[in-house]
Protein backbone atom coordinates (compact mmCIF):
# COMPACT_ATOMS: atom_id res chain seq x y z
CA UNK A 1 24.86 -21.39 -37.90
CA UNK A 2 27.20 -24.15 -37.83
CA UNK A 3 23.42 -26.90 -37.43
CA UNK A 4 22.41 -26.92 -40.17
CA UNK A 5 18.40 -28.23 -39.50
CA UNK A 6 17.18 -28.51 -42.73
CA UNK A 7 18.94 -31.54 -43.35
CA UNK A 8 17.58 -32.99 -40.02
CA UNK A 9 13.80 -32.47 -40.92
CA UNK A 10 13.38 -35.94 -42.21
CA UNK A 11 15.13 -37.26 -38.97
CA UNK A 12 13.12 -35.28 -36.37
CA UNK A 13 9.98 -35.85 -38.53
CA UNK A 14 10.86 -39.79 -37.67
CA UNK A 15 11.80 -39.36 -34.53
CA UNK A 16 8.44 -37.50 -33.61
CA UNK A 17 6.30 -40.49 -35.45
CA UNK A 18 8.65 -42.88 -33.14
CA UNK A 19 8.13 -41.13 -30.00
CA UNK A 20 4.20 -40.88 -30.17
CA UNK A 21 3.98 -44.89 -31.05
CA UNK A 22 6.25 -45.96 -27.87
CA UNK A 23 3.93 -43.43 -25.59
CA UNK A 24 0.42 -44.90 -27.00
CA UNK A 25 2.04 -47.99 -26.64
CA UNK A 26 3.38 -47.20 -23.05
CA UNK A 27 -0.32 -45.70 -22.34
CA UNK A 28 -1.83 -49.43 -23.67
CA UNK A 29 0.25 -50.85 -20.83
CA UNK A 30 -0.79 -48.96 -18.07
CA UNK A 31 -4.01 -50.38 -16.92
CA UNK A 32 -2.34 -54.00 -16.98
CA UNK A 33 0.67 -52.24 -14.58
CA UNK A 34 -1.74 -51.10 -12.43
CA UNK A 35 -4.18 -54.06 -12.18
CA UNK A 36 -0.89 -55.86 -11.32
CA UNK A 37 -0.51 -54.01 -8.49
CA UNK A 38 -3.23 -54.38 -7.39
CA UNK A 39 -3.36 -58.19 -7.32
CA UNK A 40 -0.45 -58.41 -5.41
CA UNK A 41 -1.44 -55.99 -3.22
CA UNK A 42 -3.68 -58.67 -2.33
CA UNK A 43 -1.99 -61.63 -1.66
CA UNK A 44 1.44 -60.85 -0.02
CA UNK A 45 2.50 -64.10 0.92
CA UNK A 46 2.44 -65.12 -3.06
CA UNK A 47 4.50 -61.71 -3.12
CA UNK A 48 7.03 -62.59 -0.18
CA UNK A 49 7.88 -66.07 -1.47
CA UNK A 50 8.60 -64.14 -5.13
CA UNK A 51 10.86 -61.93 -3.86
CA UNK A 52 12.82 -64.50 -1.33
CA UNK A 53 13.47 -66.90 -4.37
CA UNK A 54 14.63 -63.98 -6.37
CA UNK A 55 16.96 -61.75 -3.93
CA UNK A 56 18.87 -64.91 -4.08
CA UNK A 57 19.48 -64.30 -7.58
CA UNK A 58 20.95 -61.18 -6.79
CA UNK A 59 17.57 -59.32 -8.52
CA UNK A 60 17.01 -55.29 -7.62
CA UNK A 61 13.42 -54.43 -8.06
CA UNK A 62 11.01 -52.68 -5.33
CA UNK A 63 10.38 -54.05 -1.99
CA UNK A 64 7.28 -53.17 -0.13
CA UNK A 65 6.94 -51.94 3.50
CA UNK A 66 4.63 -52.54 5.82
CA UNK A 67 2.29 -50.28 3.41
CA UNK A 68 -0.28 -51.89 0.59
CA UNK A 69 1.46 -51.51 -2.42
CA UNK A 70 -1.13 -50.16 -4.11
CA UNK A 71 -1.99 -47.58 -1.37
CA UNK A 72 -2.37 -44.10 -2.27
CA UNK A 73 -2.09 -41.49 0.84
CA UNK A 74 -3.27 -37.96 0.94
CA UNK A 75 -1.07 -34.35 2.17
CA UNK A 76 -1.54 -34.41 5.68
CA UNK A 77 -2.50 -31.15 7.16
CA UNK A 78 0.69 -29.02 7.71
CA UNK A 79 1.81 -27.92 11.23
CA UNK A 80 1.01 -24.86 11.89
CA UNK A 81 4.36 -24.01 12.68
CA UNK A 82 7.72 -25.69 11.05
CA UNK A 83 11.12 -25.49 9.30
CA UNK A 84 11.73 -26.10 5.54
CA UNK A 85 15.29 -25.87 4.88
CA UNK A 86 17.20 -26.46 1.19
CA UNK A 87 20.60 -27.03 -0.11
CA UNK A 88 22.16 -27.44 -3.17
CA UNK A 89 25.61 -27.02 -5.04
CA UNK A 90 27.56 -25.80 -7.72
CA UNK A 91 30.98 -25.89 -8.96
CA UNK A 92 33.79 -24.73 -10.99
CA UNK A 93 35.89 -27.60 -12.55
CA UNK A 94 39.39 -27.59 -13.12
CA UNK A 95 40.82 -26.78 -16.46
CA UNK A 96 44.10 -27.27 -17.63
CA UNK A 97 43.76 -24.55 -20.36
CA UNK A 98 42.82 -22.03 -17.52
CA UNK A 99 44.95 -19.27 -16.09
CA UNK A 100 45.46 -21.78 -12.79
CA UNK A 101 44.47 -24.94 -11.88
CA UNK A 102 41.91 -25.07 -8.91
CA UNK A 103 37.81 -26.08 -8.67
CA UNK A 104 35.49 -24.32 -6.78
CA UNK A 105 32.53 -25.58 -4.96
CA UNK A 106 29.75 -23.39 -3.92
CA UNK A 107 26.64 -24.74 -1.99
CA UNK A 108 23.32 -22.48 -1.82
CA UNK A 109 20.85 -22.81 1.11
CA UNK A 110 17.71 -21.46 2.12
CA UNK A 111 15.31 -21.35 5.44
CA UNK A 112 11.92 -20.90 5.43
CA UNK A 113 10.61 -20.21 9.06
CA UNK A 114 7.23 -21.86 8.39
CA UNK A 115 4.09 -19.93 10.92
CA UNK A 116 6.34 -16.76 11.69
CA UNK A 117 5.87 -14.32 8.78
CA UNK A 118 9.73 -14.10 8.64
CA UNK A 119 10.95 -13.80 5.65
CA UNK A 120 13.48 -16.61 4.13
CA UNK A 121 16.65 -16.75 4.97
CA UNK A 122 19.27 -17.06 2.13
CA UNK A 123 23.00 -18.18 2.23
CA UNK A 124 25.67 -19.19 -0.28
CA UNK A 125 29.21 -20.80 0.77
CA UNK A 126 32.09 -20.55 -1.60
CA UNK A 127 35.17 -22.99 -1.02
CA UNK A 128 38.14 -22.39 -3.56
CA UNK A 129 40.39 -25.38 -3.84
CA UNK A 130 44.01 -24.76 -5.16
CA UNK A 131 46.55 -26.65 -2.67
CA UNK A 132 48.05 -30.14 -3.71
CA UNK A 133 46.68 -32.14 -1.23
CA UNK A 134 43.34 -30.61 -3.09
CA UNK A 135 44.05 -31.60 -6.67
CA UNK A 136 45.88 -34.52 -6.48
CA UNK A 137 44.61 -37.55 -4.36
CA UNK A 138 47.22 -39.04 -2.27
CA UNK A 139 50.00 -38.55 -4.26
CA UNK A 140 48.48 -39.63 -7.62
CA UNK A 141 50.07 -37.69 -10.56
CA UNK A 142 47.06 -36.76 -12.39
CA UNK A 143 44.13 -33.82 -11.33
CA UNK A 144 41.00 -34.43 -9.49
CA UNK A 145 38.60 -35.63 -12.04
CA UNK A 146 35.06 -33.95 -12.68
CA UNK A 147 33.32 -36.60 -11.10
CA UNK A 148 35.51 -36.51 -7.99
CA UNK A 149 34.66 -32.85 -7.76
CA UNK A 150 30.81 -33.94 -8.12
CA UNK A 151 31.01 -36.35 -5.16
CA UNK A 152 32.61 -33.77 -3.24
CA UNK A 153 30.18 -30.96 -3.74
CA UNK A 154 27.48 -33.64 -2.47
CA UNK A 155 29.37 -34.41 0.31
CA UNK A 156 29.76 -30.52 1.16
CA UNK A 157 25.85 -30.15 0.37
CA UNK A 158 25.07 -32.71 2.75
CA UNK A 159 27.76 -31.16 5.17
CA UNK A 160 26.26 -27.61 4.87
CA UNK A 161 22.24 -29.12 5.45
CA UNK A 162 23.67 -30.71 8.46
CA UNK A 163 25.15 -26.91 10.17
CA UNK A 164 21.97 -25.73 9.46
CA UNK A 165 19.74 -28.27 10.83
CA UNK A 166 21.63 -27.97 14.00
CA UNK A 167 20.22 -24.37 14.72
CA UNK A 168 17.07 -24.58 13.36
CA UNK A 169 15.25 -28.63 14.39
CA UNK A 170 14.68 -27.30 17.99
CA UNK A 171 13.00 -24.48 17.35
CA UNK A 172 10.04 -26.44 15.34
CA UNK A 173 9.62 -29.71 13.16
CA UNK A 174 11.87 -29.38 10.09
CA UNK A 175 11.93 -31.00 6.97
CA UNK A 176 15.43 -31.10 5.44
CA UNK A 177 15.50 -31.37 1.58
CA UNK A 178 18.63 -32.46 -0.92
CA UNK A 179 17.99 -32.34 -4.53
CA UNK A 180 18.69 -36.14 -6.20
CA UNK A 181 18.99 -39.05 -4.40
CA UNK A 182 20.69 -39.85 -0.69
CA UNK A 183 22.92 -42.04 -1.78
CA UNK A 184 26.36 -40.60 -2.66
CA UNK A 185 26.64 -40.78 -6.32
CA UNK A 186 30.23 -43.44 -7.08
CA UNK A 187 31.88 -43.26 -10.79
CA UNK A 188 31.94 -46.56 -12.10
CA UNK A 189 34.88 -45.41 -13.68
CA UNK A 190 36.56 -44.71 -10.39
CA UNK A 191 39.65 -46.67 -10.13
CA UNK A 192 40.85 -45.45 -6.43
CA UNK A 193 38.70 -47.06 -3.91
CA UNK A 194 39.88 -45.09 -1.09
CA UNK A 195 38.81 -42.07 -2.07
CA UNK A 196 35.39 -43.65 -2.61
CA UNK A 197 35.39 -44.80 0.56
CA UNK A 198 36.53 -41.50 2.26
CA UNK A 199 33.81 -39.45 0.46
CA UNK A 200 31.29 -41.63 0.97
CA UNK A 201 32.26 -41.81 5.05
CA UNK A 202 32.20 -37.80 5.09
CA UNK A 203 28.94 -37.98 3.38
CA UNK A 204 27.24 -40.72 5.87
CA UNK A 205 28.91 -39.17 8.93
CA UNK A 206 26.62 -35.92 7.91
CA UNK A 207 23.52 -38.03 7.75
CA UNK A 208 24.02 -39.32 11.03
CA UNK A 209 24.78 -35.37 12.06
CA UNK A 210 21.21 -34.36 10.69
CA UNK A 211 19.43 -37.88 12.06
CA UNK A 212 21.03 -36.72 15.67
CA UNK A 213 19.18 -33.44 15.46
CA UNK A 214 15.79 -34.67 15.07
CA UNK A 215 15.24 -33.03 11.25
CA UNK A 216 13.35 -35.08 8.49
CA UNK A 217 15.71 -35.58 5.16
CA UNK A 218 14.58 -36.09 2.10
CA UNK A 219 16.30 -36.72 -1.25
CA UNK A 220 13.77 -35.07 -4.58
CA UNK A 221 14.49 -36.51 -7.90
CA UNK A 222 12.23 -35.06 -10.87
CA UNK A 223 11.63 -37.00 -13.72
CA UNK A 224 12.76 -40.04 -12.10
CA UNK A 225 14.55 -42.61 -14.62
CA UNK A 226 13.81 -45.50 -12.03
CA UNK A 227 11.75 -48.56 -12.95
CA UNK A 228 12.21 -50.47 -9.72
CA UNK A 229 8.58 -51.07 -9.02
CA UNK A 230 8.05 -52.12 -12.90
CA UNK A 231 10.34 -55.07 -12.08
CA UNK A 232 8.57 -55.54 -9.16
CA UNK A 233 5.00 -56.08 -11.62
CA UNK A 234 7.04 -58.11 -13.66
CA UNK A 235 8.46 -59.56 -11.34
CA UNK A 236 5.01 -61.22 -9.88
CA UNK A 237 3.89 -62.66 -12.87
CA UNK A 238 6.28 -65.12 -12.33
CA UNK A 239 5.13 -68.68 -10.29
CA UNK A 240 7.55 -69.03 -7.34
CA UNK A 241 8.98 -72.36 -8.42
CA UNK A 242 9.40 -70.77 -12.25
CA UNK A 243 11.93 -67.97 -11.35
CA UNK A 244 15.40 -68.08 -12.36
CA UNK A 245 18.14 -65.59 -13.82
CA UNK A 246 16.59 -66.38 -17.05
CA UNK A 247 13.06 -66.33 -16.38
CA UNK A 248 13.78 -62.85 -14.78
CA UNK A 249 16.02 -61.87 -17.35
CA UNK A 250 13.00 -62.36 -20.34
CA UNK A 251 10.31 -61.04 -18.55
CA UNK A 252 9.00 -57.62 -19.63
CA UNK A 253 5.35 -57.02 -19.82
CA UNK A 254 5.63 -53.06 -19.93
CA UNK A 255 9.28 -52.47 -22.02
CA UNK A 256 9.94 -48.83 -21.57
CA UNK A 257 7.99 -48.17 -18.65
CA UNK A 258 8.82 -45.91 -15.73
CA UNK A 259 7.42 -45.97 -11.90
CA UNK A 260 6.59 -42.36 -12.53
CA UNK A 261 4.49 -43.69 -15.31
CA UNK A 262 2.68 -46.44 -13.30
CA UNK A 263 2.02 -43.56 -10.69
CA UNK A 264 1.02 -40.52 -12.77
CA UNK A 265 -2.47 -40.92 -12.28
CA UNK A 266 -1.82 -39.51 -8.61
CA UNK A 267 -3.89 -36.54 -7.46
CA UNK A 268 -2.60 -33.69 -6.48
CA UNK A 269 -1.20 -33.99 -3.08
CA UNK A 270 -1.18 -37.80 -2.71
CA UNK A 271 1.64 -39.92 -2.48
CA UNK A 272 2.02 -43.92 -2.93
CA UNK A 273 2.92 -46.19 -0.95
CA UNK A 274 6.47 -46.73 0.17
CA UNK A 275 9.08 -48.75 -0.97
CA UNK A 276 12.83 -49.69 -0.29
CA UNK A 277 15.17 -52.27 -2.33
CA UNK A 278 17.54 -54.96 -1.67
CA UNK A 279 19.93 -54.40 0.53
CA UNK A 280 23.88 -55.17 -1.02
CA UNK A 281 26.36 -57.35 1.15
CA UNK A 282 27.93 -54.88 3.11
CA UNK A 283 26.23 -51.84 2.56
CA UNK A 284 27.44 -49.13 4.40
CA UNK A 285 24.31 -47.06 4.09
CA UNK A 286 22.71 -49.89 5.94
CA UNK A 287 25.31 -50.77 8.34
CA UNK A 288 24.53 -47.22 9.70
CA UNK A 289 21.08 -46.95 9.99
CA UNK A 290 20.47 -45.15 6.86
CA UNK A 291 18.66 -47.39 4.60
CA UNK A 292 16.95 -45.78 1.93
CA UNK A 293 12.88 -45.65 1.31
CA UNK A 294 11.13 -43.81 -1.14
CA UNK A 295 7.73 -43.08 -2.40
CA UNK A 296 6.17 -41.41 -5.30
CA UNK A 297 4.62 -37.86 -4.84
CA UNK A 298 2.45 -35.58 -7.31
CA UNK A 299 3.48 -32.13 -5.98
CA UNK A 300 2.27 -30.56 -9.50
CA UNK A 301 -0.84 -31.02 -12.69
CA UNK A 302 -0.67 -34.65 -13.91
CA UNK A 303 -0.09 -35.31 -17.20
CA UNK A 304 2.64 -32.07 -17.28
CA UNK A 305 4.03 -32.70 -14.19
CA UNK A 306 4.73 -36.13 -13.70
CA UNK A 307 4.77 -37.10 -9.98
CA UNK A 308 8.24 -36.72 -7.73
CA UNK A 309 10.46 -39.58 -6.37
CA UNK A 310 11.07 -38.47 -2.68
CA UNK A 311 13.94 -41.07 -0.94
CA UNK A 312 14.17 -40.77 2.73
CA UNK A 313 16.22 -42.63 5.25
CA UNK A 314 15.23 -45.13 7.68
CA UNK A 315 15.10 -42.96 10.71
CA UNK A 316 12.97 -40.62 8.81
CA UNK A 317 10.37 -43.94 8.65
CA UNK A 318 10.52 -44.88 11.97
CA UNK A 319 10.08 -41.43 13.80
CA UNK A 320 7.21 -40.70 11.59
CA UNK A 321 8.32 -37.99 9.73
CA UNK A 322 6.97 -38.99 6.47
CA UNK A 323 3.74 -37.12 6.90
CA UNK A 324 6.24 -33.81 7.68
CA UNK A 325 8.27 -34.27 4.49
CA UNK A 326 4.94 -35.47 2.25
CA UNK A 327 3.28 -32.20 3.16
CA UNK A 328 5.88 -29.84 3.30
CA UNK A 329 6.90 -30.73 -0.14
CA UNK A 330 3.38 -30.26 -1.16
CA UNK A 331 3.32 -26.44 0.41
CA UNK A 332 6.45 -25.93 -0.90
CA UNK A 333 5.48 -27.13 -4.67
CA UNK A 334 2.22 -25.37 -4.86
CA UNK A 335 2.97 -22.54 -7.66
CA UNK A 336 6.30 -23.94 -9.01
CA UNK A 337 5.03 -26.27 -11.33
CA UNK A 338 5.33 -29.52 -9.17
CA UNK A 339 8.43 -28.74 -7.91
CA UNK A 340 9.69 -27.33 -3.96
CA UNK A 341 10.35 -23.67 -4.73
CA UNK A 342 13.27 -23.92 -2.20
CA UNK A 343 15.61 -26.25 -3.92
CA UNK A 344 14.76 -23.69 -6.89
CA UNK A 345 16.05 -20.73 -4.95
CA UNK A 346 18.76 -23.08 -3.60
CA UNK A 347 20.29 -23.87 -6.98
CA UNK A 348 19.96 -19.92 -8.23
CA UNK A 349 21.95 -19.24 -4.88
CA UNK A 350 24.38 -21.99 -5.81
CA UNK A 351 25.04 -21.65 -9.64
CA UNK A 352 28.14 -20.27 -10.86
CA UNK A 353 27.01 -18.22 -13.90
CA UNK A 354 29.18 -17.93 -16.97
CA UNK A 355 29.48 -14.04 -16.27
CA UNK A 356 30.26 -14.67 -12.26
CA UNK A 357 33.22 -17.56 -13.68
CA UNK A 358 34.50 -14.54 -15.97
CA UNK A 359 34.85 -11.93 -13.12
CA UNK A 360 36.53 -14.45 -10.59
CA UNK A 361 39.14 -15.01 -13.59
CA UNK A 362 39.56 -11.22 -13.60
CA UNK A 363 40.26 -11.43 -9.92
CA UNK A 364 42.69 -14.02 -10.63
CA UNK A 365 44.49 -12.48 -13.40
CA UNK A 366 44.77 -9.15 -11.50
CA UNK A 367 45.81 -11.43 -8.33
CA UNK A 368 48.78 -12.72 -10.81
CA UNK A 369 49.90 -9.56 -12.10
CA UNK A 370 50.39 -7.77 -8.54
CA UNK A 371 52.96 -11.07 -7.77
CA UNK A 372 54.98 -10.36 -11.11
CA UNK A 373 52.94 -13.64 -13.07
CA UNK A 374 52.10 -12.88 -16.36
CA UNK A 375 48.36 -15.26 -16.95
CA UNK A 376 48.13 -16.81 -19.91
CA UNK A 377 45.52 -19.38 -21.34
CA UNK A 378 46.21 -22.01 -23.90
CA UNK A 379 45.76 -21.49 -27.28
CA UNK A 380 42.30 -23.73 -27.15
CA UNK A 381 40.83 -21.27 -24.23
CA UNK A 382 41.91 -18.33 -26.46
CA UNK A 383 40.08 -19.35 -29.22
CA UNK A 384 37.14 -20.86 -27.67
CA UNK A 385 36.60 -16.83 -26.00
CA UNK A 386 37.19 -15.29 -29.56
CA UNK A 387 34.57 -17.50 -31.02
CA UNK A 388 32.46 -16.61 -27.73
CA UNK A 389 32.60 -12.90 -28.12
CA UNK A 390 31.77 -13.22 -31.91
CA UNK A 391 28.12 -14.85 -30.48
């Protein structure tokens, strides 16, 4: 065992004691969070004036609808009849100590016929990627990154919800479900703009594909790391007239708390009210009529589960869908611990398991050796699988 734990005891033993004062302390803060919410759930116009004077300071926090803030809605009764449809991805990255250089994307989808007694229907779609115009980025002279890959398996996610939402939205009302959020994930990192910009294009052009068929999206995000309507508390403790960059800057009246922690004390089934944030100058998203919302959903058990961030576009708000995807995430959750069983089976379809990675390099090597090639690996790969097989 190359961890050797007994010299960590002391360390854990600390970081234990250090983790249970931050939660009691977290847990002392709650009822405050939630009394603030409450207050400005009742005067608005304090609320509006807040945010106006700080938007201009270029602040991100929470903005509320046309929904209390504080409001707390419960699952609607399901239609009898309706579509709950899943996708998600996986991937193979490229390796320069492999046998060739290529990535591999494979998106896993599932369709549950909701009212017929049919059974699901499951699908997985490999793409192998291997030609030039693949692995290097208009004419750069360096591989597609990791994260490049990752933006493009969203983009082929989104691409492969959209083909199936276009069979199944007019046979019933269908609820169309991503796992993470709807906006394109960017690598700060990411030098080449253009192929920001293309990605992101492909990606919005499939949103518009699923708004034209009539499905709900949604985006699910477990164990959400946001804190946008904590800023939005803090936020309001602030007098109109008294907020600037710094004022903002030094207020913190719950340090380390989450929204999931203001709205964990959600029952089962109920949601909260929803919420959207400032919009950036130019934002594409926005510019094309899909402006993200979200809410806050307990799908599971409070305290275990804590509650769901669900993000769904504009058009989602204004047909009234939200009841469809609030309750059909609810079904769906029921006896996976707080989570939609169909993103579950999605990602089982999708994953590329270490023993399914190890037969498609045996297809490749055998591939290689009928055109005369002889594979090899570099020495790193070779020893990384000797130490693998000792395990």
């Amino acid at each position: 065992m190359a961890l050797e734990l007994n010299k960590l005891t002391s360390s854990v033993d600390a970081l234990g004691a250090s983790t249970a004062e931050r939660l009691t302390k977290l847990e002392a803060a709650l009822p405050t969070a939630q009394a603030t919410l409450n207050a400005i759930a009742a005067d608005p116009t304090k609320l509006e004036a807040q945010i106006a004077k700080a938007i201009k300071l270029r602040w991100i926090g929470a903005l509320p609808t046309r929904e209390p803030v504080n409001a707390v809605y419960p699952q609607p009764e399901p239609p009898s009849r309706y579509n709950f449809i899943a996708a998600d991805g996986s991937q193979i990255y490229p390796d320069r100590h492999g046998l060739a250089l290529y990535y591999l994307i494979n998106v896993g989808s599932i369709i549950f016929q909701m009212g017929t007694g049919g059974a699901p229907v499951c699908n997985s779609q490999p793409q192998l990627f291997f030609d030039e115009q693949d692995l290097y980025y208009d004419g750069e002279n360096f591989p597609i990154t990791r994260e490049r890959v990752d933006a493009l398996r969203d983009v082929y996610e989104a691409g492969e919800l959209a083909r199936l939402v276009s069979g199944e939205a007019a046979t019933a009302p269908t609820a169309a479900i991503i796992d993470g959020t709807l906006r394109l994930a960017s690598n700060a990192r990411e030098q080449n703009r253009a192929f920001i910009e293309e990605a992101r294009t492909q990606y919005i052009n499939h949103l518009s594909d699923i708004r034209a068929s009539k499905a709900a999206l949604a985006g699910v995000i477990d164990r959400s790391a946001s804190n946008v309507v904590i800023r939005l508390l803090n936020l309001a403790t602030l007098e109109p007239e008294a907020i600037t960059q710094q004022e903002i800057d030094a207020t913190d009246l719950f340090p380390g708390a989450l929204d999931i922690d203001l709205f964990g004390k959600l029952k089962f089934g109920e949601r909260s009210a929803l919420f959207t944030t400032p919009a950036a100058e130019k934002d594409l998203y926005v510019a094309e009529g899909h402006r993200v919302y979200f809410f806050y959903l307990n799908a599971g058990q409070p305290p275990h589960d804590p509650p769901l961030r669900v993000e769904v576009p504009e058009w989602v708000v204004n047909n009234n869908q939200v009841d469809l995807v609030h309750t059909a995430i609810v079904e769906q959750s029921r006896h996976t611990s707080g989570y939609p069983y169909a993103l579950t089976r999605a990602h089982e379809l999708a994953v590329v398991t270490v023993q399914e990675h190890r037969a498609f390099d045996e297809m490749l090597v055998a591939t290689l050796v009928r055109r005369g090639v002889a594979p090899t690996v570099s020495q790193k790969a070779r020893g990384k699988a000797m130490l693998g097989k000792r395990r």
